[in-house]
Protein backbone atom coordinates (compact mmCIF):
# COMPACT_ATOMS: atom_id res chain seq x y z
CA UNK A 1 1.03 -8.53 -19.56
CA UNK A 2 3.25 -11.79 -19.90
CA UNK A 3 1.42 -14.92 -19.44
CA UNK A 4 2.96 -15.78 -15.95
CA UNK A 5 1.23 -12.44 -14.54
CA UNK A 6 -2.05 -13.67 -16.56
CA UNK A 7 -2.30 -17.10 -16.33
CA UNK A 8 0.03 -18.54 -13.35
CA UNK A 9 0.72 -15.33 -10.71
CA UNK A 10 -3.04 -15.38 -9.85
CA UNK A 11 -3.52 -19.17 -8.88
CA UNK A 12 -0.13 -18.85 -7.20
CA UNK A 13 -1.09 -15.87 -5.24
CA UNK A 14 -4.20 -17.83 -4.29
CA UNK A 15 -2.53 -21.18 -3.56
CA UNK A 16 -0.10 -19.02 -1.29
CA UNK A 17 -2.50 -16.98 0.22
CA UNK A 18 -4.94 -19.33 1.70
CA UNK A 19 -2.43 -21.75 3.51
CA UNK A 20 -2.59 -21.71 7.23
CA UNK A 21 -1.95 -20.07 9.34
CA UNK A 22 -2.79 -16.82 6.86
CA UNK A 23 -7.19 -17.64 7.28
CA UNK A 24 -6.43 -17.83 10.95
CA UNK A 25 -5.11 -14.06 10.86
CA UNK A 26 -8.17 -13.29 8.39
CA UNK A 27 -10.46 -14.79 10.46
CA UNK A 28 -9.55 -12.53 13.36
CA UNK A 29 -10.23 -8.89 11.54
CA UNK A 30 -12.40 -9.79 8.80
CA UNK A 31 -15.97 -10.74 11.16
CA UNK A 32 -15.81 -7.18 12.84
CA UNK A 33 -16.78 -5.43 9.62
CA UNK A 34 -20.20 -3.86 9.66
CA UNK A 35 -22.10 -1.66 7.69
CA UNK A 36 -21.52 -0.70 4.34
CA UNK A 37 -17.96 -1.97 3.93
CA UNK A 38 -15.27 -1.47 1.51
CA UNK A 39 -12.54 -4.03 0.96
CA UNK A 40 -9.39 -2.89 -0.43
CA UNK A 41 -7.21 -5.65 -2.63
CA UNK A 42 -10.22 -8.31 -2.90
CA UNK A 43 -8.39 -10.31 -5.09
CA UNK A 44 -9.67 -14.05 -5.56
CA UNK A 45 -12.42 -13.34 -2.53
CA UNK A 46 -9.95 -14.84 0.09
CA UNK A 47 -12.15 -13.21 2.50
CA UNK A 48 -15.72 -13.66 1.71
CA UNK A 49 -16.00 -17.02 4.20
CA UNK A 50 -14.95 -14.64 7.20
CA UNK A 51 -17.54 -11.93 6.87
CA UNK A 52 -20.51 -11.62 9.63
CA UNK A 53 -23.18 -11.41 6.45
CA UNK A 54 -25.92 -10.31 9.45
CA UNK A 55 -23.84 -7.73 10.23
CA UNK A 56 -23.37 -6.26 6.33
CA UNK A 57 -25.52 -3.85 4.76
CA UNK A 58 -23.61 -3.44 1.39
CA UNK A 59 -20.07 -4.66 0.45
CA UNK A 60 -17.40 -3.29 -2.08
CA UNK A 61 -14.44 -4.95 -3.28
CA UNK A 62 -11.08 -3.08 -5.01
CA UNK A 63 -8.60 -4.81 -7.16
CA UNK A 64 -6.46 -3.47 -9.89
CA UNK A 65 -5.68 -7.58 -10.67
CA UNK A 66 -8.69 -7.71 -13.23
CA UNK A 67 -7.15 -11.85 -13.26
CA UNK A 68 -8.40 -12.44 -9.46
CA UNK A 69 -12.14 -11.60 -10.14
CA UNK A 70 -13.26 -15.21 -11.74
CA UNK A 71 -11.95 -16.30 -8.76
CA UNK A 72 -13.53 -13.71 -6.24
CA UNK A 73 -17.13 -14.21 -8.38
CA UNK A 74 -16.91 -18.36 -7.96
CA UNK A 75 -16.51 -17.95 -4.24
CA UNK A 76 -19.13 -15.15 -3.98
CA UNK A 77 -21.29 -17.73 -5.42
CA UNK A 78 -20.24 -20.52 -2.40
CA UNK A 79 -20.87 -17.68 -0.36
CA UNK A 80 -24.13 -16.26 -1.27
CA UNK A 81 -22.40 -12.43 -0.76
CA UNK A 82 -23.31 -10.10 -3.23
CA UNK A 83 -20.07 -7.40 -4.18
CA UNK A 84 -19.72 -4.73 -6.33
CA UNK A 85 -16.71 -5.80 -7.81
CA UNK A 86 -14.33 -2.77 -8.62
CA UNK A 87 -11.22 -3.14 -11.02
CA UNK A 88 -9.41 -0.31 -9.79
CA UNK A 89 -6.34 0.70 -7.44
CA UNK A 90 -6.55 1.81 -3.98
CA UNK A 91 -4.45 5.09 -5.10
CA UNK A 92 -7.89 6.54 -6.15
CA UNK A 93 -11.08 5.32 -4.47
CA UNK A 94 -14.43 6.01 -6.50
CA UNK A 95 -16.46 6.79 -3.86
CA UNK A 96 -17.76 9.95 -2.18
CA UNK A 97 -16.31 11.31 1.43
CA UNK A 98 -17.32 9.51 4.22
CA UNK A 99 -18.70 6.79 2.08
CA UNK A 100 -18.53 3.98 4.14
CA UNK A 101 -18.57 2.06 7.71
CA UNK A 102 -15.56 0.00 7.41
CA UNK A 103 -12.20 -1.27 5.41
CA UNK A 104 -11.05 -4.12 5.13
CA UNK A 105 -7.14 -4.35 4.33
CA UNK A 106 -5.45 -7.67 4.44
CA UNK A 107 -2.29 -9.14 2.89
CA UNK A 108 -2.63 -5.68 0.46
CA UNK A 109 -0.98 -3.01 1.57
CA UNK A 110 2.58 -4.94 0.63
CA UNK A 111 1.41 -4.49 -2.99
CA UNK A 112 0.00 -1.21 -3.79
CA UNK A 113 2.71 1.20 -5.29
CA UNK A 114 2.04 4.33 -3.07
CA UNK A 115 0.31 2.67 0.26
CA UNK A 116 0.39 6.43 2.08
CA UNK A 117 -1.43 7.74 -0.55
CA UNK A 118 -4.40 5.22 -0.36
CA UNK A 119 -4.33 5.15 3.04
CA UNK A 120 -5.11 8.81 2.91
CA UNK A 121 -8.03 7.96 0.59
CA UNK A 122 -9.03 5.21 2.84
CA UNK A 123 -9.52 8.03 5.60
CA UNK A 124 -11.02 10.31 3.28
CA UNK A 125 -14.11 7.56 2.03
CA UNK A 126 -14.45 6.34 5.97
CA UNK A 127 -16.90 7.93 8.15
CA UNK A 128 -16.18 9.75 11.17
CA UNK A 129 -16.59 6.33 13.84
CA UNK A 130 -15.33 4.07 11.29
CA UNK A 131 -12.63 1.07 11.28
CA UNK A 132 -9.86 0.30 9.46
CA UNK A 133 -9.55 -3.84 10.09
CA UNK A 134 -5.93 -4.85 8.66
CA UNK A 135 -3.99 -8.03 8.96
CA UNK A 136 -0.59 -7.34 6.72
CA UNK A 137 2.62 -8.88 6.78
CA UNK A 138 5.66 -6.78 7.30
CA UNK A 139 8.87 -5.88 8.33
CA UNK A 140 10.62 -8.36 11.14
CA UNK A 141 11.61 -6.60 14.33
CA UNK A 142 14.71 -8.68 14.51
CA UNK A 143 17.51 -6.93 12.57
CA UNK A 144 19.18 -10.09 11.04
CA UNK A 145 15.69 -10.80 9.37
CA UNK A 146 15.14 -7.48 8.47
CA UNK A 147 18.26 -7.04 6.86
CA UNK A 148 17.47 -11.04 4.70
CA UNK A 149 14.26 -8.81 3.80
CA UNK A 150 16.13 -6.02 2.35
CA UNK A 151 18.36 -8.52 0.92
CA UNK A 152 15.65 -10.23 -1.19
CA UNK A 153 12.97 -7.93 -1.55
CA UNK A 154 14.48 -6.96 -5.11
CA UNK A 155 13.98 -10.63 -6.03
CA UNK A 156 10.50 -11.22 -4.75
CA UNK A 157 9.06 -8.52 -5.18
CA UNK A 158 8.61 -8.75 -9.62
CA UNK A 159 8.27 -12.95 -8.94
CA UNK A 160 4.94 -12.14 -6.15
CA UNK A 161 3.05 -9.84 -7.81
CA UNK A 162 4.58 -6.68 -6.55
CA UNK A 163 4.52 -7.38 -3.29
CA UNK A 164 6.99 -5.94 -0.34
CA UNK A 165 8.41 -7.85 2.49
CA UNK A 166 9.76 -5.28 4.24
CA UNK A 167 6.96 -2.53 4.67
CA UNK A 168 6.62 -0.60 8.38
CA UNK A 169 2.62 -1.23 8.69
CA UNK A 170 2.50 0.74 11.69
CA UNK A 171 4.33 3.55 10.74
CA UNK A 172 2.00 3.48 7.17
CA UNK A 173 -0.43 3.67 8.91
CA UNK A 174 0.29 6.95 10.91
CA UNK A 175 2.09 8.43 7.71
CA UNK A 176 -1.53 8.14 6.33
CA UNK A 177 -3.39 9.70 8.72
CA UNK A 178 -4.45 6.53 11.18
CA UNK A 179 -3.89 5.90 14.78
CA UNK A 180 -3.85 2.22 16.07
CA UNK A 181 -6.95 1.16 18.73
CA UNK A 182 -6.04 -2.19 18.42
CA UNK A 183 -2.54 -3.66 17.23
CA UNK A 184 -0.90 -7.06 17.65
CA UNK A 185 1.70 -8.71 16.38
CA UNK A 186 3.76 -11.50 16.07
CA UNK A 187 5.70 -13.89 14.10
CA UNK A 188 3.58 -16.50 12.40
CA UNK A 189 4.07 -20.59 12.86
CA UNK A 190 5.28 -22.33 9.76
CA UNK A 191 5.74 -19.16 7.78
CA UNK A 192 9.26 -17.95 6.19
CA UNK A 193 10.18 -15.14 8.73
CA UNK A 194 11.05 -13.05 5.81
CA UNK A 195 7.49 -13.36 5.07
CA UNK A 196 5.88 -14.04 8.48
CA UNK A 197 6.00 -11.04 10.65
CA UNK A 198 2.13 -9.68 11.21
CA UNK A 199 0.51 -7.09 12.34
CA UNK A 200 -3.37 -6.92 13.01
CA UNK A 201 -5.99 -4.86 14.33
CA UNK A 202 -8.07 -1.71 14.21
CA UNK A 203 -7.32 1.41 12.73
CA UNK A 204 -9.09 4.97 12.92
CA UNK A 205 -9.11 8.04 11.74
CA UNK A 206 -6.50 10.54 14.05
């Protein structure tokens, strides 16, 4: 690992991801988990100021970036939230069947290298009842942004940490074994539109 992905792609990645209007679309998916909750691609603990803590029992965090947990464990502290902190990809989820309440996905699933195949594992480790809560960015609808994403996805994608512009969420989601109970989506204000199409909601098991 090169010292940009060490030393500068984390604070980056952090900088990025917490400049509005991305807490807004946190903020709308994140206070609906209950339970005992898993949350795939943790990171730097973007999300820990959006969780309902009285409606928590136990909370779980995945990330293969093992550079994002100082971050995630100084705002656990702010936050008083305790998480079991797991440095691991969502390809292979240590947990037992039907493990847990709800998921948390947001701003991940453009990242992880085979997003049907967690998915699947995300349905396996979920109860029977239990939410998927996702905000992720995604391909544009509009075909003259959609082909700009194809056009620079190549380019971003090793510069941002792996991630994809162009990913279908909804049809990831239903290629991994989910049905969509809620699903909105939308451009977002002030964003690149390359990197500002969202879709959020709930996700269950079909």
């Amino acid at each position: 690992m090169g010292i940009y992905e060490k030393y500068m792609l984390p604070r980056l990645l952090d900088f990025a991801c917490s400049q509005t209007p991305i807490p807004q679309q946190r903020a709308k998916v994140v206070p609906r988990a209950h339970g005992k909750v898993l949350e795939i691609g943790i990171g730097s603990g973007l999300n820990l100021e959006h969780y309902d803590q009285a409606k928590l029992t136990r909370l779980h965090g995945l990330d293969p970036a093992s550079e994002m947990s100082k971050l995630a464990r100084k705002r656990m502290a702010a936050t008083g939230l305790e998480v079991e902190l797991l440095t691991l990809s969502a390809e292979d989820i240590p947990a037992d069947d039907a493990s847990f309440d709800s998921i948390v996905c947001t701003f991940t699933l453009c990242t992880i290298p085979d997003p049907i195949k967690a998915l699947g594992e995300m349905r396996r480790v979920l109860k029977p009842g239990g939410e998927l809560l996702f905000s992720e960015h995604g391909l544009a609808p509009d075909d003259s942004v959609a082909r700009w994403q194809q056009r620079l996805n190549p380019i971003w994608k090793p510069i941002a940490g792996g991630c994809n512009m162009h990913r279908n969420i909804p049809e990831l989601l239903r290629a991994g074994g989910f049905k969509t109970r809620e699903l909105e989506q939308q451009y977002l204000p002030r964003a690149p539109k390359v990197l500002g199409y969202n879709y959020w909601g709930v996700a269950v098991s079909e």
